[in-house]
N, C-alpha and C. Protein backbone atom coordinates (compact mmCIF):
# COMPACT_ATOMS: atom_id res chain seq x y z
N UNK A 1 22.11 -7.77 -20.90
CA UNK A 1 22.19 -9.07 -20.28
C UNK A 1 21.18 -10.03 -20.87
N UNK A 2 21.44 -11.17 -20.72
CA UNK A 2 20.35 -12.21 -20.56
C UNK A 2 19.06 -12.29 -19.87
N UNK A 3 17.95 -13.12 -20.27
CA UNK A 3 16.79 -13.36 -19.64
C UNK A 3 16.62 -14.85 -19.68
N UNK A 4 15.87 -15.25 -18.63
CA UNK A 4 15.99 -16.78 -18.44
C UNK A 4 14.27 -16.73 -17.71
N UNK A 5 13.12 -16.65 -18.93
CA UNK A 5 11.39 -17.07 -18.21
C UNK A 5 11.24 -18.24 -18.05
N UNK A 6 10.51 -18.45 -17.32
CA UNK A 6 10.14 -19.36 -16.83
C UNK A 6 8.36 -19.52 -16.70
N UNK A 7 7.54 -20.38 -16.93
CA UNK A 7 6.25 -20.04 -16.66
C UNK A 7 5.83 -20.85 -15.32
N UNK A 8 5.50 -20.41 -14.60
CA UNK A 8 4.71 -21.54 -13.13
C UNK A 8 3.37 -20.69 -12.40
N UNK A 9 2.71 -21.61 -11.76
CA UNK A 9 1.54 -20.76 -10.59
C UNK A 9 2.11 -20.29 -9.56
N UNK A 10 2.17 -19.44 -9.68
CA UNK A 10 2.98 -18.90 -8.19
C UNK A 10 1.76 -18.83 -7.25
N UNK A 11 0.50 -19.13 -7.53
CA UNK A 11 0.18 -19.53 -5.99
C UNK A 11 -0.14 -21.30 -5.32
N UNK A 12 1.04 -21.64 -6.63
CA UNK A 12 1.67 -23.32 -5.90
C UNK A 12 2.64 -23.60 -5.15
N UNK A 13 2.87 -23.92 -4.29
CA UNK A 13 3.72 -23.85 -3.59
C UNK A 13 4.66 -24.77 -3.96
N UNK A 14 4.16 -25.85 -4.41
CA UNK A 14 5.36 -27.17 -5.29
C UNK A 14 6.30 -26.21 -5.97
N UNK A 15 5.00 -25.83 -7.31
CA UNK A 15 5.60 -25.03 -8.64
C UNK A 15 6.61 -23.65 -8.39
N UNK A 16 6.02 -23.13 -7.17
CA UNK A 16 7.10 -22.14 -6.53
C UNK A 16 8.21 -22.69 -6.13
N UNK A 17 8.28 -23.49 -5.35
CA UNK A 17 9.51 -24.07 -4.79
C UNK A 17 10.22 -24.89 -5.90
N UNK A 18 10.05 -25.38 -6.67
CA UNK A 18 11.14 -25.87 -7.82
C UNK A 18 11.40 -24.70 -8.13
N UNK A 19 11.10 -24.16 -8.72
CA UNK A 19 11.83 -22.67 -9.58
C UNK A 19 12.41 -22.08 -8.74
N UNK A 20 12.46 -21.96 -7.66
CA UNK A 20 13.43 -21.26 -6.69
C UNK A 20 14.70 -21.96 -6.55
N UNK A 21 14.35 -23.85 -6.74
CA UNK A 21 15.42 -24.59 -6.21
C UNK A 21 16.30 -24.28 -7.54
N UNK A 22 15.45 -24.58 -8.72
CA UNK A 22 16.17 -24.57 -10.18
C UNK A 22 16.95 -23.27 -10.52
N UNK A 23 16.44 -21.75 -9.91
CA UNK A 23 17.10 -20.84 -10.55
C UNK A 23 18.26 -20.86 -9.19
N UNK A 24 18.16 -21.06 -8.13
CA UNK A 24 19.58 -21.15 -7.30
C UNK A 24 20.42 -22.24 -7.84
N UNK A 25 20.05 -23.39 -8.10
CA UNK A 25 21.01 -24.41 -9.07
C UNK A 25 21.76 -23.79 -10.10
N UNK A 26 21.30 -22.99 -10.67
CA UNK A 26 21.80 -22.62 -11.95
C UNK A 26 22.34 -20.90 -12.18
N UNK A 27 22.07 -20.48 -10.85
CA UNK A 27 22.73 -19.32 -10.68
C UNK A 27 23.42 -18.95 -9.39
N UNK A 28 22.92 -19.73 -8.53
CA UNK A 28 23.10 -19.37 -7.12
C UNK A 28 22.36 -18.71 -6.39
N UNK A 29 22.89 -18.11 -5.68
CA UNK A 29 21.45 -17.40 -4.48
C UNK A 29 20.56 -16.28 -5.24
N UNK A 30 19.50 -15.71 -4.77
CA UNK A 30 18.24 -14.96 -5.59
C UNK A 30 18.82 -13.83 -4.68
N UNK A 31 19.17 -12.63 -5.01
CA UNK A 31 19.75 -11.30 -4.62
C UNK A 31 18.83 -10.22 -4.69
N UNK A 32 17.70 -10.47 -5.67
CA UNK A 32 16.75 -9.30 -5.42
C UNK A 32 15.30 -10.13 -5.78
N UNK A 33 14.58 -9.35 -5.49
CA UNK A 33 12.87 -10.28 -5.75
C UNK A 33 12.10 -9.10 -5.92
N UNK A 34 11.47 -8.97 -6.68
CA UNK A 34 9.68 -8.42 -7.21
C UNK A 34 8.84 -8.96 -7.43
N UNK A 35 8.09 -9.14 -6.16
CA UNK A 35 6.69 -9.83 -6.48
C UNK A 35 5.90 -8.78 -7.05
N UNK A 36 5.49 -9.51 -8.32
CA UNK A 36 4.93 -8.57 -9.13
C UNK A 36 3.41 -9.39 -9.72
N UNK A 37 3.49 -10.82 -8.87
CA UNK A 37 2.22 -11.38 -9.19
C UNK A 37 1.13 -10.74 -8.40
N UNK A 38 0.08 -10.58 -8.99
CA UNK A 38 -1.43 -10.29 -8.63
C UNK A 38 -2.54 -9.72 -9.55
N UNK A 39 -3.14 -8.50 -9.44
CA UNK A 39 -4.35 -7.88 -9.90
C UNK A 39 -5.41 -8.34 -9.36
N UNK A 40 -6.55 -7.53 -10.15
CA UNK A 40 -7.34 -7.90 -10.03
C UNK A 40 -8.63 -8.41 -10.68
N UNK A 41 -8.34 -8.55 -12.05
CA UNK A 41 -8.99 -8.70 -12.74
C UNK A 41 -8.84 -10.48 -13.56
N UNK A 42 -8.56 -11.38 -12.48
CA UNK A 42 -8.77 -13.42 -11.81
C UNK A 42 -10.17 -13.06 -11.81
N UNK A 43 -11.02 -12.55 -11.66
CA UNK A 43 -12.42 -12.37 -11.12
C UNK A 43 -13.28 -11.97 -12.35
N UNK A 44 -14.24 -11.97 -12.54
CA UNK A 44 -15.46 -12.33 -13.77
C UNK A 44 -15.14 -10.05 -13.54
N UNK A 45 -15.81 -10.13 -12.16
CA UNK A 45 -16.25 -8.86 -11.74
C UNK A 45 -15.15 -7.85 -10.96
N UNK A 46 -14.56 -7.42 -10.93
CA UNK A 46 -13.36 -6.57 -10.33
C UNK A 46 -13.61 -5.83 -8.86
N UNK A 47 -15.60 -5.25 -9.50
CA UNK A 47 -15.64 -3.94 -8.79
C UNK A 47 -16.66 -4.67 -8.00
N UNK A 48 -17.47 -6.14 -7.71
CA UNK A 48 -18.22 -6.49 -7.17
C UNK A 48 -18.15 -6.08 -5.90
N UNK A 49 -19.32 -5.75 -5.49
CA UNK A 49 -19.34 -5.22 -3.74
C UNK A 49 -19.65 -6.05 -3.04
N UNK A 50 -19.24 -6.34 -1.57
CA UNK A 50 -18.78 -6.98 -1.13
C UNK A 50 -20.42 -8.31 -0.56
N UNK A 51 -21.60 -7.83 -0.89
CA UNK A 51 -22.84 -8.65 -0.46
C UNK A 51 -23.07 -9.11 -1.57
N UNK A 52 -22.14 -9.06 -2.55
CA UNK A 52 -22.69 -9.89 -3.77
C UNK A 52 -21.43 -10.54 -4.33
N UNK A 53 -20.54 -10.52 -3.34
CA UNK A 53 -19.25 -11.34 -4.45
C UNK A 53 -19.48 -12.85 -3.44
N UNK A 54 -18.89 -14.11 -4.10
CA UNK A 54 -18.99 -14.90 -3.64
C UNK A 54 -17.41 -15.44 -2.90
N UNK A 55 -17.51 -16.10 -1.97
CA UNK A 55 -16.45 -17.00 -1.09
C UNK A 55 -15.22 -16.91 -2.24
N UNK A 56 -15.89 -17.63 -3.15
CA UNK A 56 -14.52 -17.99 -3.98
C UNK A 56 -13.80 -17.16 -4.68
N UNK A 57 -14.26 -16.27 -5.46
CA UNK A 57 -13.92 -15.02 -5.40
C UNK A 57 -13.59 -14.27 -4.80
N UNK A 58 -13.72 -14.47 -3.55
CA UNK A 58 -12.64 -13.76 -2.37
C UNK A 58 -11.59 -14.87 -2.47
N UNK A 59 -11.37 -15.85 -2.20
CA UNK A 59 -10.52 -16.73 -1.91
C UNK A 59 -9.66 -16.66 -3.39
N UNK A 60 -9.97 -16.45 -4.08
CA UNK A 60 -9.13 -15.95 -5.32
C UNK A 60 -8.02 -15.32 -5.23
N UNK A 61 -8.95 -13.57 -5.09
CA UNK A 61 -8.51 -12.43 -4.80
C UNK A 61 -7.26 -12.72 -3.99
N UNK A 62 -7.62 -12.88 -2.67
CA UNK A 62 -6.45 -13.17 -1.68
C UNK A 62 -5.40 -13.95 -2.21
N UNK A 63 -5.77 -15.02 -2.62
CA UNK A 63 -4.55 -16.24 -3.18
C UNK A 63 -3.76 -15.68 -4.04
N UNK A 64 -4.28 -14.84 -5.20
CA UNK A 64 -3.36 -14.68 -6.11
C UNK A 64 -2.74 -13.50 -5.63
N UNK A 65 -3.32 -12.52 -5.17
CA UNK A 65 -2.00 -11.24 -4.31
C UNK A 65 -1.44 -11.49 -3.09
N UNK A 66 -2.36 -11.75 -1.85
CA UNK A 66 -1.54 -11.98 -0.97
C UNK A 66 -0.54 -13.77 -1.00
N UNK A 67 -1.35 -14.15 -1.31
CA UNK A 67 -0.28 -15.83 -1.06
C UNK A 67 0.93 -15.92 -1.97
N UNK A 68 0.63 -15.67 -3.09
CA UNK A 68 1.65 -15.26 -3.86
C UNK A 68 2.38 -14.61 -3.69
N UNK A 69 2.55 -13.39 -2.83
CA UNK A 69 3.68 -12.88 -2.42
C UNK A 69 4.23 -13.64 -1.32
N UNK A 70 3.46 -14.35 -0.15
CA UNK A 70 4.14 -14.99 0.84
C UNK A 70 4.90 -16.19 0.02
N UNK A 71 4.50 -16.57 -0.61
CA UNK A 71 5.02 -18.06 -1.28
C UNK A 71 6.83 -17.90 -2.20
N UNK A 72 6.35 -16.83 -2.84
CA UNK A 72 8.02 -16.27 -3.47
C UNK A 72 8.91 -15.76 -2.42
N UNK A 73 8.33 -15.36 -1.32
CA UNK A 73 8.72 -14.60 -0.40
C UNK A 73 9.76 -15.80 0.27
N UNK A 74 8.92 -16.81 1.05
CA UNK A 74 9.15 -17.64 1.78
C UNK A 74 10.29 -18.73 1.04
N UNK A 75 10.03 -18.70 0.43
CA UNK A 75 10.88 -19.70 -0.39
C UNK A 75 12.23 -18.70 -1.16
N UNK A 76 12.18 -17.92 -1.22
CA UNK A 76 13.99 -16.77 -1.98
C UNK A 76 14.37 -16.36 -0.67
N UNK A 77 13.63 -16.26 0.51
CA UNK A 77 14.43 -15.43 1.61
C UNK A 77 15.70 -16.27 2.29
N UNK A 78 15.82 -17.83 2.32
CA UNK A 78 16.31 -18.49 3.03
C UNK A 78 17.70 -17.67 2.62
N UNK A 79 17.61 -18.10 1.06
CA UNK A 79 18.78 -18.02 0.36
C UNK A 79 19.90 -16.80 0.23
N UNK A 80 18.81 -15.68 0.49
CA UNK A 80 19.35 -14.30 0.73
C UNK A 80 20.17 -14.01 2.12
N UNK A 81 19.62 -14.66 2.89
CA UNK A 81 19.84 -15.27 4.56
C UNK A 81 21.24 -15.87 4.10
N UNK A 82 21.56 -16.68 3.65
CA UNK A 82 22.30 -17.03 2.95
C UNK A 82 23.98 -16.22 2.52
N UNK A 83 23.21 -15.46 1.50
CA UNK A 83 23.83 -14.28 0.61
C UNK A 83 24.60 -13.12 1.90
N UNK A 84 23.72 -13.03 2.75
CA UNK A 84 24.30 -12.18 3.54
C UNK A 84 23.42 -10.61 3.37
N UNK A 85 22.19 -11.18 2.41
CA UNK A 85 21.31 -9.89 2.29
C UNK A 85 20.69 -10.03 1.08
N UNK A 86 19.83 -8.70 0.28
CA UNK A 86 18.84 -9.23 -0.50
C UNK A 86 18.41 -7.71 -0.23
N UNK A 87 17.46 -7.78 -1.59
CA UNK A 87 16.36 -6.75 -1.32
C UNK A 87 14.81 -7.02 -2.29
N UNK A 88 13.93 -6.93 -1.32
CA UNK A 88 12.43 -7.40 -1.92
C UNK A 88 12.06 -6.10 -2.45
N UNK A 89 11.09 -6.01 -3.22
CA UNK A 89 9.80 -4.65 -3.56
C UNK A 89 8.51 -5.75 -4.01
N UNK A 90 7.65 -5.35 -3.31
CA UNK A 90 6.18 -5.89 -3.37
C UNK A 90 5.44 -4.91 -3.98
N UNK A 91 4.47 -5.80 -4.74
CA UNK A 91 3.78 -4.56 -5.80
C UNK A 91 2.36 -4.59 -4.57
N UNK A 92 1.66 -3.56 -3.89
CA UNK A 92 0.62 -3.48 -3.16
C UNK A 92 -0.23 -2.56 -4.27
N UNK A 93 -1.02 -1.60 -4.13
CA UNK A 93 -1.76 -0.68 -4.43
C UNK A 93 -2.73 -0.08 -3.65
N UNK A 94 -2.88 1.60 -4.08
CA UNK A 94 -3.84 2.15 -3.45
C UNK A 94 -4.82 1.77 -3.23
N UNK A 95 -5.07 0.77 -3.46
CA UNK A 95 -6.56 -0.04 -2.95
C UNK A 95 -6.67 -0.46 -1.57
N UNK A 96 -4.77 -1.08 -1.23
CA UNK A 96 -4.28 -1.13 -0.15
C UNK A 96 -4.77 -0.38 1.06
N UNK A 97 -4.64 1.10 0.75
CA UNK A 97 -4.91 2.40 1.45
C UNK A 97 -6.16 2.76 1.59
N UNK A 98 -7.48 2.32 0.78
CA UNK A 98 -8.36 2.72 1.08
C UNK A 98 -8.72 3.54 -0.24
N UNK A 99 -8.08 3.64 -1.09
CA UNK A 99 -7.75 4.92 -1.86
C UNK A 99 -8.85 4.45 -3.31
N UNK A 100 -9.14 3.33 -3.92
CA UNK A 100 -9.40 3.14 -4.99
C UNK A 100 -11.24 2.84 -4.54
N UNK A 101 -12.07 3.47 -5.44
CA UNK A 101 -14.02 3.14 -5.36
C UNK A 101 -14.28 2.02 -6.28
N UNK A 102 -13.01 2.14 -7.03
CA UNK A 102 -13.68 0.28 -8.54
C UNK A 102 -12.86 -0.52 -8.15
N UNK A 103 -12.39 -0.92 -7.12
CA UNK A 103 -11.61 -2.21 -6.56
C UNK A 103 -12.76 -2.67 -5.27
N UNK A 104 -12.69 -3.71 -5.39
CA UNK A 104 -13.57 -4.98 -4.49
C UNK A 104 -12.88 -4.85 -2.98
N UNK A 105 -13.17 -5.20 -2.04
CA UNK A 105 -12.99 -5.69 -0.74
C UNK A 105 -11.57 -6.43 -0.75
N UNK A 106 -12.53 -7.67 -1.44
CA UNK A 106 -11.15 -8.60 -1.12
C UNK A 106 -9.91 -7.93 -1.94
N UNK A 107 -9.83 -7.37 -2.87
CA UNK A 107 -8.47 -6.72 -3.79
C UNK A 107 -7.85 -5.63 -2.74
N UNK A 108 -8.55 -4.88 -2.31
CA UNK A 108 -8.53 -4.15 -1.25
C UNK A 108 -7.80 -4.93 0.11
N UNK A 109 -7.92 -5.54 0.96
CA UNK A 109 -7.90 -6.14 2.18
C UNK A 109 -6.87 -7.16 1.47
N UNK A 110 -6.41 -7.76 0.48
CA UNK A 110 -4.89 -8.58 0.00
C UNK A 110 -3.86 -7.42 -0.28
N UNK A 111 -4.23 -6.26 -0.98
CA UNK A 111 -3.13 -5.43 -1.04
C UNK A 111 -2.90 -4.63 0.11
N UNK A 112 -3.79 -4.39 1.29
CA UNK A 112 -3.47 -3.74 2.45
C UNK A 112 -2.51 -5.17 3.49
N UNK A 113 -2.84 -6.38 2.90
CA UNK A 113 -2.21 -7.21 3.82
C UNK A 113 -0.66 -6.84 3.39
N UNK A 114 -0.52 -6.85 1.87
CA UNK A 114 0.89 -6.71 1.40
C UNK A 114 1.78 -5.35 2.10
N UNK A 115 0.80 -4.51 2.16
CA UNK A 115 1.62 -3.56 2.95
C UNK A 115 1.71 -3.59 4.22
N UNK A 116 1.23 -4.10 4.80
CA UNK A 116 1.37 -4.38 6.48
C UNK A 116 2.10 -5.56 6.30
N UNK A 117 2.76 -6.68 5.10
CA UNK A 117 3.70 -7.92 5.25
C UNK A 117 4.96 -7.25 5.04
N UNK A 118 5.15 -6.23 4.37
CA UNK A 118 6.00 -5.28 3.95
C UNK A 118 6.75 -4.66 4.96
N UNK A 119 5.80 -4.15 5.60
CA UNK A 119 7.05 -3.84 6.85
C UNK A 119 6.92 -4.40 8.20
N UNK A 120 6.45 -5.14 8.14
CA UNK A 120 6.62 -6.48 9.56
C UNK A 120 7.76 -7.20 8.55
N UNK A 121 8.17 -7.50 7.63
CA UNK A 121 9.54 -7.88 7.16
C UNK A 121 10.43 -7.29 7.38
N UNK A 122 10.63 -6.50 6.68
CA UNK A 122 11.67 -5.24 7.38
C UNK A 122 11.93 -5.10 8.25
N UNK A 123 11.41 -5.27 9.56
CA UNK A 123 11.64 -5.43 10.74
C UNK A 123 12.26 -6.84 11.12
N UNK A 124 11.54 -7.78 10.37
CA UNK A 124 12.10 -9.47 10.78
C UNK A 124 13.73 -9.42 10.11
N UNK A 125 13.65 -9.05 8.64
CA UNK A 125 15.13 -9.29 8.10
C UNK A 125 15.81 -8.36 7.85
N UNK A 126 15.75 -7.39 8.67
CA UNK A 126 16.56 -6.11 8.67
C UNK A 126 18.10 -6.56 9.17
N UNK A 127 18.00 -7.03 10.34
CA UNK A 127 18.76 -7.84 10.49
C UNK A 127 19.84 -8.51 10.05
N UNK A 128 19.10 -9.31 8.96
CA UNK A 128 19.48 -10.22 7.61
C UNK A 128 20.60 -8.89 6.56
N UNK A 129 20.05 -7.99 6.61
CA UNK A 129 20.69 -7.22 5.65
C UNK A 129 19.69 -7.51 4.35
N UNK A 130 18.19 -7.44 4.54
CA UNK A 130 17.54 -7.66 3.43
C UNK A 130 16.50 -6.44 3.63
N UNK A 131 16.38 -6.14 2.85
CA UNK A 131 15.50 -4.71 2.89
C UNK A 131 14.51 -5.30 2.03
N UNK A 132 13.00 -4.58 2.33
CA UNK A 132 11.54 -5.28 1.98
C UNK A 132 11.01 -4.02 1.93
N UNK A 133 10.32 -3.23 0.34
CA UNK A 133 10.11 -2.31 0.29
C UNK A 133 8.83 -2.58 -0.51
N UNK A 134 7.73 -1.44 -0.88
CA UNK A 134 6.58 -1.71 -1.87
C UNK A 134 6.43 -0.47 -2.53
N UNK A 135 5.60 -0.61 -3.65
CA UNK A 135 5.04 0.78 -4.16
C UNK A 135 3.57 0.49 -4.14
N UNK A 136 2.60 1.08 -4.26
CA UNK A 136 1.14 1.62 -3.97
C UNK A 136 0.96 1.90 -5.23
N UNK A 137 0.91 1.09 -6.52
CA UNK A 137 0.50 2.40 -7.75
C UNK A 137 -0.92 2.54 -7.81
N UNK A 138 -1.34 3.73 -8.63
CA UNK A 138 -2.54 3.70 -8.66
C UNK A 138 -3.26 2.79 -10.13
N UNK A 139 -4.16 3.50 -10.91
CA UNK A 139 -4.44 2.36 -12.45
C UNK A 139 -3.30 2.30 -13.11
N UNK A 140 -2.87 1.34 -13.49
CA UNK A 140 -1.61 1.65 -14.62
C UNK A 140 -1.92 0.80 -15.73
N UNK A 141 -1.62 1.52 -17.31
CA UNK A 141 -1.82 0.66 -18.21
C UNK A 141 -1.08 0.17 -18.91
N UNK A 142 -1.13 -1.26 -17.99
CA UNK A 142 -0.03 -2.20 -18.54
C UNK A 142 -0.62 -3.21 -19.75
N UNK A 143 -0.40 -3.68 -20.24
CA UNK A 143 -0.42 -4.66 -21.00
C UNK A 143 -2.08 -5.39 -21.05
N UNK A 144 -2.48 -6.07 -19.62
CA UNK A 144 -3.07 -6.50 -19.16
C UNK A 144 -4.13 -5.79 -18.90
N UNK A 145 -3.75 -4.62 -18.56
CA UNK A 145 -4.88 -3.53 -18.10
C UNK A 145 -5.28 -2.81 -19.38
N UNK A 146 -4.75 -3.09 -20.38
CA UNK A 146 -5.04 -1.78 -21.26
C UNK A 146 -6.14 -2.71 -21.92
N UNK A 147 -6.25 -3.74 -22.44
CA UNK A 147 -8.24 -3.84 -23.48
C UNK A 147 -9.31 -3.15 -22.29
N UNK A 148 -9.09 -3.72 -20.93
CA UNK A 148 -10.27 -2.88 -20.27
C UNK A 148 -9.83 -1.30 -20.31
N UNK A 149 -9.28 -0.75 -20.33
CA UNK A 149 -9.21 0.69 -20.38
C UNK A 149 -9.87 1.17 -21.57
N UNK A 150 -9.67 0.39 -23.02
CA UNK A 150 -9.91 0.64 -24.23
C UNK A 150 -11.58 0.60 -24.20
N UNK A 151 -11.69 -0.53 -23.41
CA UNK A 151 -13.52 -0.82 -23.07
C UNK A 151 -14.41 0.30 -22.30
N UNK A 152 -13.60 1.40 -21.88
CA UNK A 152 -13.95 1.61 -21.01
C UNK A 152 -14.61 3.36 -21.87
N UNK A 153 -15.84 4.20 -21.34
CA UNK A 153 -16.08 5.45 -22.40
C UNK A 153 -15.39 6.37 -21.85
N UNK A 154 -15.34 7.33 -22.77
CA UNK A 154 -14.73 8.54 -23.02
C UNK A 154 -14.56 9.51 -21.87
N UNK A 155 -16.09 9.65 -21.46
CA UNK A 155 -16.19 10.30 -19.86
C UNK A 155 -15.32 9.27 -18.62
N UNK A 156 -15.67 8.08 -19.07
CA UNK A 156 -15.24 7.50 -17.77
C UNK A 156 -13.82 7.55 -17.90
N UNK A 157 -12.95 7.51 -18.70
CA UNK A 157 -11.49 7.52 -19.28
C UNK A 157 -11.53 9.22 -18.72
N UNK A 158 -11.85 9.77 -18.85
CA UNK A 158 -11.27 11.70 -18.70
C UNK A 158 -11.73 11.57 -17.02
N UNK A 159 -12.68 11.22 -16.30
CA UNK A 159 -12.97 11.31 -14.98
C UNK A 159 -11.82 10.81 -14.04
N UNK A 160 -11.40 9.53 -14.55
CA UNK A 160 -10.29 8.98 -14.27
C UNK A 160 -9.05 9.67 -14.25
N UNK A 161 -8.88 10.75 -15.32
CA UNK A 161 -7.61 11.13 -15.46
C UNK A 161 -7.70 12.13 -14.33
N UNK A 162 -9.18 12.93 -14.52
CA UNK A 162 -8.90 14.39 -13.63
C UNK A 162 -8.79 14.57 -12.40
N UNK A 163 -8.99 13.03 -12.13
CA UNK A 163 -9.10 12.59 -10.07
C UNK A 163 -7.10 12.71 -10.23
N UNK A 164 -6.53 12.84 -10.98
CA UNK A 164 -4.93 12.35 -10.76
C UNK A 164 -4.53 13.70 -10.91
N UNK A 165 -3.62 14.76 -10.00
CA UNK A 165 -3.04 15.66 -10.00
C UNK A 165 -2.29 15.88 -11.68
N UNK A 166 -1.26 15.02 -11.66
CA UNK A 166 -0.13 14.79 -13.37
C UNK A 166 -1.32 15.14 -14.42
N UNK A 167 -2.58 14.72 -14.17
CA UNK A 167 -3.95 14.58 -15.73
C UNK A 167 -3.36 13.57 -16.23
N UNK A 168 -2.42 12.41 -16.10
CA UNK A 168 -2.80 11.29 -16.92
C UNK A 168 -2.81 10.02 -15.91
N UNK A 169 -3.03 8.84 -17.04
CA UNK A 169 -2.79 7.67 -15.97
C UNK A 169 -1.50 7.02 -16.26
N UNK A 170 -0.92 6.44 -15.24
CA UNK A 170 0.27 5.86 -14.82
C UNK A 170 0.32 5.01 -16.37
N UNK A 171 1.81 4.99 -16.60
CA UNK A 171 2.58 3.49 -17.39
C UNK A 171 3.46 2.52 -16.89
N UNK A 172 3.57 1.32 -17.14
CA UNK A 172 4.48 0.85 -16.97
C UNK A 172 5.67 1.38 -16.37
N UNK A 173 6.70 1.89 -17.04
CA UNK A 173 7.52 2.65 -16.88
C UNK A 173 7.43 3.62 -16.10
N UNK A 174 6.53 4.21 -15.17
CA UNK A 174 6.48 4.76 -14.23
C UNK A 174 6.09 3.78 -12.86
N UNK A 175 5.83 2.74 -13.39
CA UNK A 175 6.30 2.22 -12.00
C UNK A 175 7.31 1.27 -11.62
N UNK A 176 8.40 0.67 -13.18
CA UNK A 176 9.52 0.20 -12.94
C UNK A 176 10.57 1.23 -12.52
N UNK A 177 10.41 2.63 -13.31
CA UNK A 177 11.43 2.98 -12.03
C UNK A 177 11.69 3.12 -10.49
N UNK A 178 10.22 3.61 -9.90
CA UNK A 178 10.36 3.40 -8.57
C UNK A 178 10.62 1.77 -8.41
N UNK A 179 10.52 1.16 -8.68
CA UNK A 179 11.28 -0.32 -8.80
C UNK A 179 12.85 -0.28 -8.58
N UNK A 180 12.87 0.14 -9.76
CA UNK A 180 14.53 0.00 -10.19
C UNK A 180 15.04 0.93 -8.57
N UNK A 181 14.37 1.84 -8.50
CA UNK A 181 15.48 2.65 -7.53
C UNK A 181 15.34 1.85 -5.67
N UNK A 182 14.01 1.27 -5.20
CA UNK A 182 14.26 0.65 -4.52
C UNK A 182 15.37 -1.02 -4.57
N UNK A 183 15.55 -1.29 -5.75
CA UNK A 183 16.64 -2.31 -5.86
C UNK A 183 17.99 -1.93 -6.10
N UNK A 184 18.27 -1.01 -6.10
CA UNK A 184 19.59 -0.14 -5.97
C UNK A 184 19.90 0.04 -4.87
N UNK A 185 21.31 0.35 -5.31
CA UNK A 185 22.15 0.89 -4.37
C UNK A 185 22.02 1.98 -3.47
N UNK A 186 21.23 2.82 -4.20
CA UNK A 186 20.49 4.41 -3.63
C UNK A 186 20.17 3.88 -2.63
N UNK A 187 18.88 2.68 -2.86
CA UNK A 187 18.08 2.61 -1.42
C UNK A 187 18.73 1.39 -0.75
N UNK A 188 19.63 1.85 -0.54
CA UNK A 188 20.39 0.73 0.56
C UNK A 188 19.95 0.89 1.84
N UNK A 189 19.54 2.46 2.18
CA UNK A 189 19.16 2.44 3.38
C UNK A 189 17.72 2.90 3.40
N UNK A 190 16.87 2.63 2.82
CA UNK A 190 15.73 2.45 2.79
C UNK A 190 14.89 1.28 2.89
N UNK A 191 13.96 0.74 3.75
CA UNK A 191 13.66 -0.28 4.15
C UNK A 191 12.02 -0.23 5.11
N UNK A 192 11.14 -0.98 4.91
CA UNK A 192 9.81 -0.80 5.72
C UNK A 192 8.80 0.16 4.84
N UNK A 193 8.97 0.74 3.27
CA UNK A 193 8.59 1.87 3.16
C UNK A 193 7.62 1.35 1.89
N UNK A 194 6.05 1.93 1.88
CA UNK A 194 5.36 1.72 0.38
C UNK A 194 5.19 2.79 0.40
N UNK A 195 6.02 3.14 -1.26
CA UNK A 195 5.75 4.17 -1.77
C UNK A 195 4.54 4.49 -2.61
N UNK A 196 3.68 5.05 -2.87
CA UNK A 196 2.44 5.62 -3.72
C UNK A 196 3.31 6.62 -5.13
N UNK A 197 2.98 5.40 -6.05
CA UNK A 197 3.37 5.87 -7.16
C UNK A 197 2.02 6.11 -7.76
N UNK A 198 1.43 7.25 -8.03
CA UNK A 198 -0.23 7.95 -7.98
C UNK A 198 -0.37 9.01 -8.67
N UNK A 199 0.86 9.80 -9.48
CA UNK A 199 0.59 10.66 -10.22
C UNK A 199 -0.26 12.13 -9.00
N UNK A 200 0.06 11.43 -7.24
CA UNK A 200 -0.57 12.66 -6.62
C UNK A 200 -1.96 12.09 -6.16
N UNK A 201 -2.89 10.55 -6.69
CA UNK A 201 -3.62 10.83 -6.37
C UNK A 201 -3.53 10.69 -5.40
N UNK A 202 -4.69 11.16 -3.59
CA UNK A 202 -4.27 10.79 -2.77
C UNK A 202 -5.96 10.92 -1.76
């Protein structure tokens, strides 16, 4: 198939809402959604603890994971409403859970919001016939993530691996498929659920 990018701030709400109006103009209603905006590494410091990070840097943190998902959210659901149904997957992470020691507070407390928005949806547009699902991954080296991994030494790279049951760290591709299969047909009746894609850690 085709691809049709687009570049905008998704934590604008203008810049969000045109691109929602523009890709329903030009295709019609939005049938599936992955908010896949966030991380955490908007911030100078990732792992800053929490008596030394500043306001804005929290206010970051939050904006770019949690608002950003409400903002794509809020603005594709009408349309699905619409459609007669839909299905979301929100990217959260084990940080969410409590689970990660080099993630910050605020990265922490935006991806636990995503999973508690996750299924207080599911419950609101179940209804709707829209199912709202997440995955939890743990490090994955994507694109973005991989110069700091490369930065990162030898011990600290093998410590990392041996905390993970599998012995390696997540790819890409291990967390588009749990993707792909919550936007399927499979999980038609799956709904309210973040999965921990973790290689086990737990």
């Amino acid at each position: 198939g085709s691809v049709d990018s687009r570049c905008v701030d998704a934590t604008a709400e203008v810049e969000v809402r045109s691109l929602v109006a523009d890709v329903e103009a030009k295709y019609g209603n939005i049938d599936l959604l992955v908010n896949a905006v966030g991380g955490s590494t908007i911030v100078d410091n990732p792992s800053v603890p929490i008596d030394a990070m500043t306001f804005e840097d929290w206010k970051k943190l939050i904006d770019f994971n949690l608002d950003a998902t409400f903002l794509l959210s809020n603005a594709i659901i009408p349309g699905m409403k619409r459609s007669g149904g839909g299905k979301i997957v929100n990217l959260a992470s084990i940080a969410g859970r409590g689970l990660s020691v080099s993630s910050s507070s605020a990265y922490a407390a935006a991806k636990g919001g995503i999973i508690a928005l996750t299924r207080k949806l599911s419950l609101e547009l179940g209804p709707d016939g829209i199912n709202v699902n997440a995955i939890a991954p743990s490090l994955t080296l994507t694109e973005r993530l991989m110069p700091h991994w490369k930065k990162r030494s030898a011990d600290s790279k093998a410590a990392e691996i041996e905390k993970v049951p599998l012995k390696r760290v997540a790819t890409a591709r291990d967390q588009a498929g749990v993707i792909a299969f919550l936007l399927s047909a499979d999980a038609d009746f799956v709904t309210g659920l973040t999965i921990d894609v973790t290689g086990g850690l737990s």
